[in-house]
N, C-alpha and C. Protein backbone atom coordinates (compact mmCIF):
# COMPACT_ATOMS: atom_id res chain seq x y z
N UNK A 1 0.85 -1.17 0.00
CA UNK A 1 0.00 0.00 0.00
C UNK A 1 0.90 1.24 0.00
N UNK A 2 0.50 2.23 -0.89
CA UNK A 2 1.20 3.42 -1.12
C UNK A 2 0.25 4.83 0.08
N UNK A 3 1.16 5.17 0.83
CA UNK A 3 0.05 6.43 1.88
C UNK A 3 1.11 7.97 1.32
N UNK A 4 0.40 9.06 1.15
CA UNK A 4 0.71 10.14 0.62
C UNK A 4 0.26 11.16 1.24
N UNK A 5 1.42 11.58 2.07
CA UNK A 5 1.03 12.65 3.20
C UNK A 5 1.82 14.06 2.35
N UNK A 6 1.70 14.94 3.02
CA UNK A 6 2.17 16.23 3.32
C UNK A 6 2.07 16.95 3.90
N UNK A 7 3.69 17.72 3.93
CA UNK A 7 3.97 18.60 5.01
C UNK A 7 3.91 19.93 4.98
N UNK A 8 2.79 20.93 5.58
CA UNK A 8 2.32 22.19 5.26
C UNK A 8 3.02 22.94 6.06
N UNK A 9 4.07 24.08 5.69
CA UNK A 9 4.82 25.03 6.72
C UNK A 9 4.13 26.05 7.17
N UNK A 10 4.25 26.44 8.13
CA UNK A 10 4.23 27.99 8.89
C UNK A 10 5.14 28.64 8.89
N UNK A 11 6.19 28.49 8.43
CA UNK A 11 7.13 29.40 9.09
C UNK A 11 8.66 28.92 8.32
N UNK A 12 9.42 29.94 7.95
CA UNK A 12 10.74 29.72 7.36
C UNK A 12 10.91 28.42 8.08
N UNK A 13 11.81 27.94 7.45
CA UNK A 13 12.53 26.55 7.39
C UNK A 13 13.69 25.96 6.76
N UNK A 14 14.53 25.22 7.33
CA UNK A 14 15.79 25.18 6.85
C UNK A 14 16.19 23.86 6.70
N UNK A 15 16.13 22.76 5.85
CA UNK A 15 16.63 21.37 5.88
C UNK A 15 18.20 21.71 5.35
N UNK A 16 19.19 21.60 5.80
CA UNK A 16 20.46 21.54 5.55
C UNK A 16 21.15 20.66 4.16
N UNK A 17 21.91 21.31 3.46
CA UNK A 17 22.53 20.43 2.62
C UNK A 17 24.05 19.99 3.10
N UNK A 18 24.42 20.84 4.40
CA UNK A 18 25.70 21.06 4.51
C UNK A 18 26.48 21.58 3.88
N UNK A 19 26.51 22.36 3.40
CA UNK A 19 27.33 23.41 2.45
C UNK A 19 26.77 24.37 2.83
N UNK A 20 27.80 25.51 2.36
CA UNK A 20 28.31 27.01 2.31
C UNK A 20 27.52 27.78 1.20
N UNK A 21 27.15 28.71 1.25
CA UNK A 21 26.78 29.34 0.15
C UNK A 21 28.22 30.67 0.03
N UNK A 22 29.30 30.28 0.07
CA UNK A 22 30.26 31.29 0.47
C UNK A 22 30.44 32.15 0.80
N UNK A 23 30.33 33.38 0.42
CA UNK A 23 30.59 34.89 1.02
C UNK A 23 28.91 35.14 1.24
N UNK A 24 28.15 34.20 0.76
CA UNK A 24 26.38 34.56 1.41
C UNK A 24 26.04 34.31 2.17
N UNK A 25 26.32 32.81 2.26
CA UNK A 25 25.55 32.48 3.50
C UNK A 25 26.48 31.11 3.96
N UNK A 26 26.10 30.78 5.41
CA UNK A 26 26.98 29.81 5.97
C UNK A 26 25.83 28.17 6.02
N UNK A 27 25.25 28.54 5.35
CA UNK A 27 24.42 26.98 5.25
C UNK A 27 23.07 27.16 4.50
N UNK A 28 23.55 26.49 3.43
CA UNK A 28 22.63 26.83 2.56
C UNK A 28 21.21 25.41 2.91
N UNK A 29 20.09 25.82 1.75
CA UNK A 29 18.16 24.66 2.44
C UNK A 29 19.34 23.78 0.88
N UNK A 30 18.72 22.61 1.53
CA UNK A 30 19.03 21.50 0.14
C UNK A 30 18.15 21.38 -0.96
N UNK A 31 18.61 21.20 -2.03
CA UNK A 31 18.14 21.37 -3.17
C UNK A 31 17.78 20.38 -4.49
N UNK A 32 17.23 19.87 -5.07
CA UNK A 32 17.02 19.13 -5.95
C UNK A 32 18.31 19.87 -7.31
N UNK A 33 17.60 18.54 -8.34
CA UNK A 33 18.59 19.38 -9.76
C UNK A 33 17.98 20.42 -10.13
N UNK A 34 16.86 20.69 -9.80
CA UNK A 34 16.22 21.88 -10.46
C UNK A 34 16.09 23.19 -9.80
N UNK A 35 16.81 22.75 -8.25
CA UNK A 35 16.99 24.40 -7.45
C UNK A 35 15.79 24.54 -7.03
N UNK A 36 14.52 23.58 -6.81
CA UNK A 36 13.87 23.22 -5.79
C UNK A 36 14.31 23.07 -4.51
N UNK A 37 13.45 23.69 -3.14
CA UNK A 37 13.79 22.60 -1.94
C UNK A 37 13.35 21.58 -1.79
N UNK A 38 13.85 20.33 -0.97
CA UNK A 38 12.79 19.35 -0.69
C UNK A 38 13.61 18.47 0.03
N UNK A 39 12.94 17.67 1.06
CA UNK A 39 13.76 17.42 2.27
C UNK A 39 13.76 16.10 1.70
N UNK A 40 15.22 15.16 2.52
CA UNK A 40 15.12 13.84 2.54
C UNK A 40 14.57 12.93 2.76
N UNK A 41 14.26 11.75 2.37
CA UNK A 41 13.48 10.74 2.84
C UNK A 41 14.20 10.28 4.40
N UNK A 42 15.46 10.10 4.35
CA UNK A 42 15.86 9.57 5.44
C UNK A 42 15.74 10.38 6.51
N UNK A 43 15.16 11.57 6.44
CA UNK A 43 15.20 12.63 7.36
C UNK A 43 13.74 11.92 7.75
N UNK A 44 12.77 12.73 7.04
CA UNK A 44 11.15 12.05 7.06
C UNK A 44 11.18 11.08 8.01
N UNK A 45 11.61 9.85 7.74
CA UNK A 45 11.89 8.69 8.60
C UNK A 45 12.30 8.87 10.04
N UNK A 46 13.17 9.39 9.72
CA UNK A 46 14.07 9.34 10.94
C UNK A 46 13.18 10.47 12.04
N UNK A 47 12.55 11.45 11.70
CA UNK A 47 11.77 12.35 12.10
C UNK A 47 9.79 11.10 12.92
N UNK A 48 9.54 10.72 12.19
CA UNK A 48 8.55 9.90 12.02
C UNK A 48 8.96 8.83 13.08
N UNK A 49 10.14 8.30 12.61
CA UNK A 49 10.50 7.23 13.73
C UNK A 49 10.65 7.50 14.97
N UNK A 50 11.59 9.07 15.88
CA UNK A 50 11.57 9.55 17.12
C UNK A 50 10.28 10.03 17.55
N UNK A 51 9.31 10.25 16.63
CA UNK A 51 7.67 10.19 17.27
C UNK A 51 6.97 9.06 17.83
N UNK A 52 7.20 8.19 16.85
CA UNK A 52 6.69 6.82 17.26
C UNK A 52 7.15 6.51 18.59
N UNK A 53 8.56 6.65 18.62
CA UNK A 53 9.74 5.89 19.66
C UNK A 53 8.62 7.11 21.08
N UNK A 54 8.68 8.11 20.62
CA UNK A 54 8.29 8.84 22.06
C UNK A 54 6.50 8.46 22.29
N UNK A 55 5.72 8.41 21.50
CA UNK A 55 4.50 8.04 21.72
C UNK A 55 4.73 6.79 22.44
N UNK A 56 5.39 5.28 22.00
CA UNK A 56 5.47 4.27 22.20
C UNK A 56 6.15 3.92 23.69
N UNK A 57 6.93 5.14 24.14
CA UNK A 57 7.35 5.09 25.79
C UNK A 57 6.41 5.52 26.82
N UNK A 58 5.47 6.49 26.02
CA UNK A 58 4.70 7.45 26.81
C UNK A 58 3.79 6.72 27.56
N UNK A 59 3.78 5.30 26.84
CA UNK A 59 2.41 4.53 27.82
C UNK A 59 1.11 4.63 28.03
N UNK A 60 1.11 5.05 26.16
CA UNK A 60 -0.69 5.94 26.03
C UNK A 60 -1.11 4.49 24.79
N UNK A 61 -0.36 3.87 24.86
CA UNK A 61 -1.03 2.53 24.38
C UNK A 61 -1.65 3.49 22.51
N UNK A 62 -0.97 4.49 21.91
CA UNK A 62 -1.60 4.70 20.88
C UNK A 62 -0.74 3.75 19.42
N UNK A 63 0.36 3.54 19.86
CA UNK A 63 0.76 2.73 18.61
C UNK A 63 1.70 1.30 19.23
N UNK A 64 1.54 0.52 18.61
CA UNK A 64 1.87 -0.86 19.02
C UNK A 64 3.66 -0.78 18.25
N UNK A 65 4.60 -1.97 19.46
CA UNK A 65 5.48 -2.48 19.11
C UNK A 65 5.20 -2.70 17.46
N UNK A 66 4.44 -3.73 17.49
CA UNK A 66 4.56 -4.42 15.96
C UNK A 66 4.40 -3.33 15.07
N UNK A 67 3.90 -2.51 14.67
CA UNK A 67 3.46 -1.46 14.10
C UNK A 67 5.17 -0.90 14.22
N UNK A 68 5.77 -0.40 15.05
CA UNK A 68 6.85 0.28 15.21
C UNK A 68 8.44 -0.46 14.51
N UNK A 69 7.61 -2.09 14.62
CA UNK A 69 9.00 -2.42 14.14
C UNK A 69 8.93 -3.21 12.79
N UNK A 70 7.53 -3.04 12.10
CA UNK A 70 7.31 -3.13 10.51
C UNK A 70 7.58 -1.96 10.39
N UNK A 71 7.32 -0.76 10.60
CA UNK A 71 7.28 0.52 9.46
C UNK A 71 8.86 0.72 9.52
N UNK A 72 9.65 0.88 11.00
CA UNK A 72 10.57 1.62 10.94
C UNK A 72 11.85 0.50 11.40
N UNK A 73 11.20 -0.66 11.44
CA UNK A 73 12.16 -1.93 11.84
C UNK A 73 12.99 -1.77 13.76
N UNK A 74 12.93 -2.54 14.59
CA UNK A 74 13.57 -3.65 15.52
C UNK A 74 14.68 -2.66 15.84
N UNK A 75 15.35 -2.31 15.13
CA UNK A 75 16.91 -1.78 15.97
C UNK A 75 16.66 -0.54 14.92
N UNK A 76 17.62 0.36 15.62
CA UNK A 76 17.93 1.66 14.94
C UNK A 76 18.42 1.87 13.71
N UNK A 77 19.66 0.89 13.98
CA UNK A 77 20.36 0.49 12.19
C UNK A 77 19.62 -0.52 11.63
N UNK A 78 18.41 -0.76 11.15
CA UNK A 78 17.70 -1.91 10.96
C UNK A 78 17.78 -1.74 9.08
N UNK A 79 17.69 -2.58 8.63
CA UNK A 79 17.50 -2.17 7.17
C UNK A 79 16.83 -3.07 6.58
N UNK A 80 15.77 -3.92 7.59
CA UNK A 80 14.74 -4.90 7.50
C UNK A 80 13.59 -4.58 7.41
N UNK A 81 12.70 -2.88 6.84
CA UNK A 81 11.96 -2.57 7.34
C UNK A 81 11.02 -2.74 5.72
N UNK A 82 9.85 -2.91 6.16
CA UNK A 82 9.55 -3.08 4.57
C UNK A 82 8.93 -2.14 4.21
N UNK A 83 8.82 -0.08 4.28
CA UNK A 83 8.18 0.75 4.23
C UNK A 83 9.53 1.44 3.17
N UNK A 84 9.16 1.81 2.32
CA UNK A 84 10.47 2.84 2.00
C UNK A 84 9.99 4.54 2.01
N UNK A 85 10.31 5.21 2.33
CA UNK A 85 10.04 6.64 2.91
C UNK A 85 10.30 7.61 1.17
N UNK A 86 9.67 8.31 0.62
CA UNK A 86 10.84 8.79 -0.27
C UNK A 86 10.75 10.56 -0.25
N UNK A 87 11.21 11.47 -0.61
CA UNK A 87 11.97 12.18 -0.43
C UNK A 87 10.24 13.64 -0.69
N UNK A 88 10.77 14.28 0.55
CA UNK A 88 9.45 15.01 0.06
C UNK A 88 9.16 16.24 -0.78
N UNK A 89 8.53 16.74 -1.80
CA UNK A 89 9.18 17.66 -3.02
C UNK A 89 7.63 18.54 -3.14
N UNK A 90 7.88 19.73 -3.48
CA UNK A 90 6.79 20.51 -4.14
C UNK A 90 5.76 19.86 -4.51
N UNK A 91 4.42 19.89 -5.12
CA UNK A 91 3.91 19.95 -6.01
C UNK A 91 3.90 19.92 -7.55
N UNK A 92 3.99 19.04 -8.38
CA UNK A 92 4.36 18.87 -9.79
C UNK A 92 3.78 20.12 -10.10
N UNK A 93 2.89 20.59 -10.25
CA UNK A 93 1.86 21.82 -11.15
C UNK A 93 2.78 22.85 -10.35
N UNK A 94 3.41 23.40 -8.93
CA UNK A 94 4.27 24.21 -8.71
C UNK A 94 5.67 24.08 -9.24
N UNK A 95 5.91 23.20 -9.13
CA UNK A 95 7.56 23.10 -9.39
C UNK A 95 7.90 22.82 -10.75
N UNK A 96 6.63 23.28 -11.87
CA UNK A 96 7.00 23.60 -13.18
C UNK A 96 6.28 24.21 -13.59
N UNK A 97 5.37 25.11 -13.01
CA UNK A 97 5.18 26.38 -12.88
C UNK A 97 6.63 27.64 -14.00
N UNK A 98 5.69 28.05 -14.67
CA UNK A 98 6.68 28.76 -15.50
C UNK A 98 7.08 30.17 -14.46
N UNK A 99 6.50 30.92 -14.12
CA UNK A 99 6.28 32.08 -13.34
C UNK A 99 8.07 31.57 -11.72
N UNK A 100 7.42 30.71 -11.25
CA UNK A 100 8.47 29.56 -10.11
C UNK A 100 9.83 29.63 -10.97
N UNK A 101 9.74 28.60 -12.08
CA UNK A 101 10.80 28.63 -12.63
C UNK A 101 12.00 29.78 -13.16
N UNK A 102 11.35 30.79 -13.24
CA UNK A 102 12.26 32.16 -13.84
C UNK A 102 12.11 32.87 -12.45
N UNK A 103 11.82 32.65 -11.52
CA UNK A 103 12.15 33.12 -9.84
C UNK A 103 12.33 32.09 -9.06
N UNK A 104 12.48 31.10 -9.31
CA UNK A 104 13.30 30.45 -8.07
C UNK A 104 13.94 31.31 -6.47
N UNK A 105 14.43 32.17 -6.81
CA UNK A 105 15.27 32.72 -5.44
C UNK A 105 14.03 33.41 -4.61
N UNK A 106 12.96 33.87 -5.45
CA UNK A 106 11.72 33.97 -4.20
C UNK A 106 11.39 32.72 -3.46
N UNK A 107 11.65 31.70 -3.55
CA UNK A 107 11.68 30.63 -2.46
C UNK A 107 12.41 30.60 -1.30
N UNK A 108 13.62 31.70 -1.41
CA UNK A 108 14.65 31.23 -0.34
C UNK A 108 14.88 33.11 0.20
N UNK A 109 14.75 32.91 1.51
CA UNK A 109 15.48 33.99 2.48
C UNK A 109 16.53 33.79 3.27
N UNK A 110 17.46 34.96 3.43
CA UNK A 110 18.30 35.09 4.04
C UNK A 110 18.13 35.42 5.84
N UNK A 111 18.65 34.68 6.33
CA UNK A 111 18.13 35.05 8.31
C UNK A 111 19.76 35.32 8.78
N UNK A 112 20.40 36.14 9.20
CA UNK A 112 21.09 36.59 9.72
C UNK A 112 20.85 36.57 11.70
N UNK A 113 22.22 36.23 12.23
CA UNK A 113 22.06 36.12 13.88
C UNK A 113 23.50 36.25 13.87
N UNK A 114 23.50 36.68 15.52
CA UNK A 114 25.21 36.75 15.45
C UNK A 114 24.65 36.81 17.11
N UNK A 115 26.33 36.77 17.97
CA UNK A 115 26.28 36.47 19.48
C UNK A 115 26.30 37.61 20.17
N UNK A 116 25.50 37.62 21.28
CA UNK A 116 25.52 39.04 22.04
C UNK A 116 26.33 38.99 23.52
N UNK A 117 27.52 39.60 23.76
CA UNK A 117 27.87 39.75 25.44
C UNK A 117 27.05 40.07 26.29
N UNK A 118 27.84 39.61 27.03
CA UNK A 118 27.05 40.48 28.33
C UNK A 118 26.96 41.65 28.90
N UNK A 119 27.75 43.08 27.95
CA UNK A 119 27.41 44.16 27.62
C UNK A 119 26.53 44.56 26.48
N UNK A 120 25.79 44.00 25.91
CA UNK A 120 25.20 43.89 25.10
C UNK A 120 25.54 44.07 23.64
N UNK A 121 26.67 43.72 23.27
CA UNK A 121 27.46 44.29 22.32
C UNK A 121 27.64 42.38 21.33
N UNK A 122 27.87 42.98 20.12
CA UNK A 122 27.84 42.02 19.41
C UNK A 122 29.57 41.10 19.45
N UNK A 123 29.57 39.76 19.44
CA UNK A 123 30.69 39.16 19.44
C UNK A 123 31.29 39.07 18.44
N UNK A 124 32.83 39.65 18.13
CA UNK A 124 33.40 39.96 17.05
C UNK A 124 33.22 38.65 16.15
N UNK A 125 33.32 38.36 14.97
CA UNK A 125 33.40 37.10 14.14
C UNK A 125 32.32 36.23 14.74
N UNK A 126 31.24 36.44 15.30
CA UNK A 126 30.24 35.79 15.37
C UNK A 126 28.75 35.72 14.43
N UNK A 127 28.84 36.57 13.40
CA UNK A 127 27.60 36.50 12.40
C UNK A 127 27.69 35.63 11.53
N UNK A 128 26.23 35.08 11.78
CA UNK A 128 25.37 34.32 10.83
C UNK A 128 24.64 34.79 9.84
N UNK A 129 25.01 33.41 8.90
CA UNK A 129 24.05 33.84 7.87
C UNK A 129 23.04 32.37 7.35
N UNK A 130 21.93 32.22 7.33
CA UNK A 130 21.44 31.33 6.75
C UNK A 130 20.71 31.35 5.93
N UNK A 131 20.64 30.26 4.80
CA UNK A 131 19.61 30.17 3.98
C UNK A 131 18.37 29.46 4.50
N UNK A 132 17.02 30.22 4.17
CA UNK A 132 15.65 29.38 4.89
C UNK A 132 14.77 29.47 3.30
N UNK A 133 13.67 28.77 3.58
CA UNK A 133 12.98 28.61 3.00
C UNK A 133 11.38 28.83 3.05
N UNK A 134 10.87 29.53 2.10
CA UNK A 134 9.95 30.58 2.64
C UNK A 134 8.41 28.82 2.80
N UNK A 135 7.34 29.52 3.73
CA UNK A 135 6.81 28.47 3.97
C UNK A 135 5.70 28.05 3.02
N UNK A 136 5.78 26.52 2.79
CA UNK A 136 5.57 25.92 1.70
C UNK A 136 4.85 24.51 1.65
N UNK A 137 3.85 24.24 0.98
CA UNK A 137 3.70 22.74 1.35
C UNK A 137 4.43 21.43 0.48
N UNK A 138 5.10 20.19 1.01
CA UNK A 138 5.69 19.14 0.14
C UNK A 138 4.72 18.41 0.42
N UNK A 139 5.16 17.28 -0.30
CA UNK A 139 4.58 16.33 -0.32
C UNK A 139 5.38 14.86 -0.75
N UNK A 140 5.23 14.52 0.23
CA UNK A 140 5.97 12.66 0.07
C UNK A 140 4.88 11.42 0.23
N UNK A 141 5.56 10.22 0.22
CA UNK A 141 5.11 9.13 0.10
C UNK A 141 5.91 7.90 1.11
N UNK A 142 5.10 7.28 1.37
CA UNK A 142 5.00 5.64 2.30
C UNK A 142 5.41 4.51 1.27
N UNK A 143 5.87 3.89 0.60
CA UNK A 143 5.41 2.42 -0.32
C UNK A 143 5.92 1.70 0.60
N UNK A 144 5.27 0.57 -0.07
CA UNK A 144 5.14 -0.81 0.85
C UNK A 144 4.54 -0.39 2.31
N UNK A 145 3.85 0.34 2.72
CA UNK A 145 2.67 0.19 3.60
C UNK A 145 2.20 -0.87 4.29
N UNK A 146 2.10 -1.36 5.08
CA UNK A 146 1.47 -2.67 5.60
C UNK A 146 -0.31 -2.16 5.12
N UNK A 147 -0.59 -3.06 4.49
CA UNK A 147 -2.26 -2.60 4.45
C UNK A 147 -3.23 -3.22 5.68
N UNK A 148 -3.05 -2.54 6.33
CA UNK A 148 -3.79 -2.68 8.24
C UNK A 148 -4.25 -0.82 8.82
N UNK A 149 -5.12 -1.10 8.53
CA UNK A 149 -6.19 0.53 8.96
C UNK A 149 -5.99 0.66 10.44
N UNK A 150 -5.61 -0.49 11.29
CA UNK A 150 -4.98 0.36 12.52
C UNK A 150 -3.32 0.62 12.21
N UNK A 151 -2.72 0.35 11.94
CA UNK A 151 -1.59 0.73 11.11
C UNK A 151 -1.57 1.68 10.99
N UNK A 152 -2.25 2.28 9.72
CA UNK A 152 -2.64 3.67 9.05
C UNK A 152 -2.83 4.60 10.59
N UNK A 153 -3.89 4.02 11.43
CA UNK A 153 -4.14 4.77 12.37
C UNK A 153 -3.27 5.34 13.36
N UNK A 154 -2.02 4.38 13.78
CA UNK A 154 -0.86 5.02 13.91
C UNK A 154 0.17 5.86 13.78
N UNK A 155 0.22 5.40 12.46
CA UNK A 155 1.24 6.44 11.56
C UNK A 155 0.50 7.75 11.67
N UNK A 156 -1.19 7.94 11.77
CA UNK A 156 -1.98 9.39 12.01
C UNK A 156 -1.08 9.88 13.05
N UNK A 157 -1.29 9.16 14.14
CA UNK A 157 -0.81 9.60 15.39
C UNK A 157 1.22 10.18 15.29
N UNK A 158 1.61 9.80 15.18
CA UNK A 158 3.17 10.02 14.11
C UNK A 158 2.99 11.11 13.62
N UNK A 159 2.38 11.54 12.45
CA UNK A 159 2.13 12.31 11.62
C UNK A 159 1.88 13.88 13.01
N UNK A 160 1.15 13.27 13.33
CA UNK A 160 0.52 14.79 14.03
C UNK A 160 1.52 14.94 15.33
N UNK A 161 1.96 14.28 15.44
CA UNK A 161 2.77 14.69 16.67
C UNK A 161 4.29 15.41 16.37
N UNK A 162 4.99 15.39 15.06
CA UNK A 162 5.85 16.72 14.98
C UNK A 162 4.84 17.75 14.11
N UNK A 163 5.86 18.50 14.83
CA UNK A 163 5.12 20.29 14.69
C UNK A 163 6.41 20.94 14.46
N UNK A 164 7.39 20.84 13.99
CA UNK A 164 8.67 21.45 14.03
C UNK A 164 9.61 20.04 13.19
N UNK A 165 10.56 20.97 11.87
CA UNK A 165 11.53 20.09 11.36
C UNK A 165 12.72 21.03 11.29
N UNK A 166 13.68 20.45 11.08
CA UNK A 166 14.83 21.03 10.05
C UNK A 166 15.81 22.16 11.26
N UNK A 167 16.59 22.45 10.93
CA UNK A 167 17.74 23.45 11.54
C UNK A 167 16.96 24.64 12.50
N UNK A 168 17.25 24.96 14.03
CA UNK A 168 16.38 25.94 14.94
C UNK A 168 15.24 25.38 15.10
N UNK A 169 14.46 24.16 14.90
CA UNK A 169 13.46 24.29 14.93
C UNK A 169 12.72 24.75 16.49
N UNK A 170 13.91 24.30 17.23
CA UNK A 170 13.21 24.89 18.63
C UNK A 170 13.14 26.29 19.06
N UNK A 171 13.42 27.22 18.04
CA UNK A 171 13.66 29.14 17.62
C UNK A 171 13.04 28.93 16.82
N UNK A 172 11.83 28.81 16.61
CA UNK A 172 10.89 29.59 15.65
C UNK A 172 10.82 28.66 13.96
N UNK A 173 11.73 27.98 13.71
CA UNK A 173 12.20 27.69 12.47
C UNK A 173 11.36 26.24 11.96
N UNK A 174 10.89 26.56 10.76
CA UNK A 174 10.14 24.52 10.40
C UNK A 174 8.96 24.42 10.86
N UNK A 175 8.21 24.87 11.84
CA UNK A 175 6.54 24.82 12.52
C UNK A 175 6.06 24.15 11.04
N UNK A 176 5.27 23.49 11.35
CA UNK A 176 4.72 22.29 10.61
C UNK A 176 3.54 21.89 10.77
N UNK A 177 2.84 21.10 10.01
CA UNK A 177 1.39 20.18 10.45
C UNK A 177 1.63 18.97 9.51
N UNK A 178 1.62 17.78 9.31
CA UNK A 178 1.34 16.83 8.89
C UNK A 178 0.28 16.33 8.74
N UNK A 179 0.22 15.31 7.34
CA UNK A 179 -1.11 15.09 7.47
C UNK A 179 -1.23 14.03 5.97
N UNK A 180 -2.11 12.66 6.22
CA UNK A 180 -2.02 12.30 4.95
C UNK A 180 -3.08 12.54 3.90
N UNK A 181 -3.07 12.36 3.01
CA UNK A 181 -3.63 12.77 1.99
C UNK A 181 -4.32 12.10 1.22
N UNK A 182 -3.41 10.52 1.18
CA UNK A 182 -4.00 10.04 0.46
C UNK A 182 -3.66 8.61 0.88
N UNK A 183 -4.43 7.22 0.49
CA UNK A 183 -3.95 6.24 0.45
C UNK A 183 -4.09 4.91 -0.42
């Protein structure tokens, strides 16, 4: 079974590529070939999976072991899992969008921060620069799904429980809603 969620932003957001944008910026949002953003699958996962893991300690009985260790597999390094996550991207009708395409850089802002003493004065060689990404909805996919509607009903619970992704998210950065779409 194929499930097709997406992720609707509030608020700038920053998935990291690890790189420099050089004399611009000190960490640039990651990018497809086409200078799209769009976050990783293994991120998705890995995001999805520390929800589960915290619902599943909490002792609210909303998602089951078994459930936890088909979607996201048994051990951490598991690579037994039979769900593959894949990578979450624009909207086809946006992201070839003619208007999008000849502005691309209206997708992306610059956020500047730097360190303050305790005279209130700025710390020499301490400014930031980052690349964010203005807020936007993606959209990814589940395959190989277990087809089990309490299953599904889990992964709801997953889904809604991050509210925040990507670089700062605990400063303001990534605010989120999840949600699937389709199945």
């Amino acid at each position: 079974m194929e499930i097709t969620y997406q992720i609707q932003f509030h608020s700038f957001w920053h998935s990291g590529s690890g790189l420099s944008g050089g004399v611009v910026t000190d960490a640039t949002v990651l990018k497809d070939e086409n200078g799209l953003p769009y976050i990783a699958g293994k991120t998705l996962k890995g995001l999805l999976r520390e929800a589960a893991q915290k619902i599943l300690n909490s002792g609210t009985r909303l998602i089951t072991q078994d459930f936890f260790n088909q979607v996201f597999g048994a051990k951490k390094q598991s690579t037994g899992t039979i769900c593959h996550f894949t990578n979450a991207y624009l909207s086809e009708n946006l992201a070839n969008a003619n208007d999008l395409q000849q502005n691309k850089s209206l997708l992306y802002q610059q956020l500047s921060s730097t360190a303050i003493n305790e005279k209130g004065q700025a710390v020499a060689h301490s400014l930031r620069q980052m690349e964010v990404t203005i807020p936007l909805v993606l959209y990814a996919q589940i395959i190989d799904f277990p087809n089990n509607s309490d299953f599904e009903k889990e992964l709801n619970y997953c889904l809604q429980y991050v509210k925040a992704m990507g670089t700062k998210r605990h400063r303001g950065l990534g605010r989120c809603d999840w949600s699937i779409i389709q199945n």
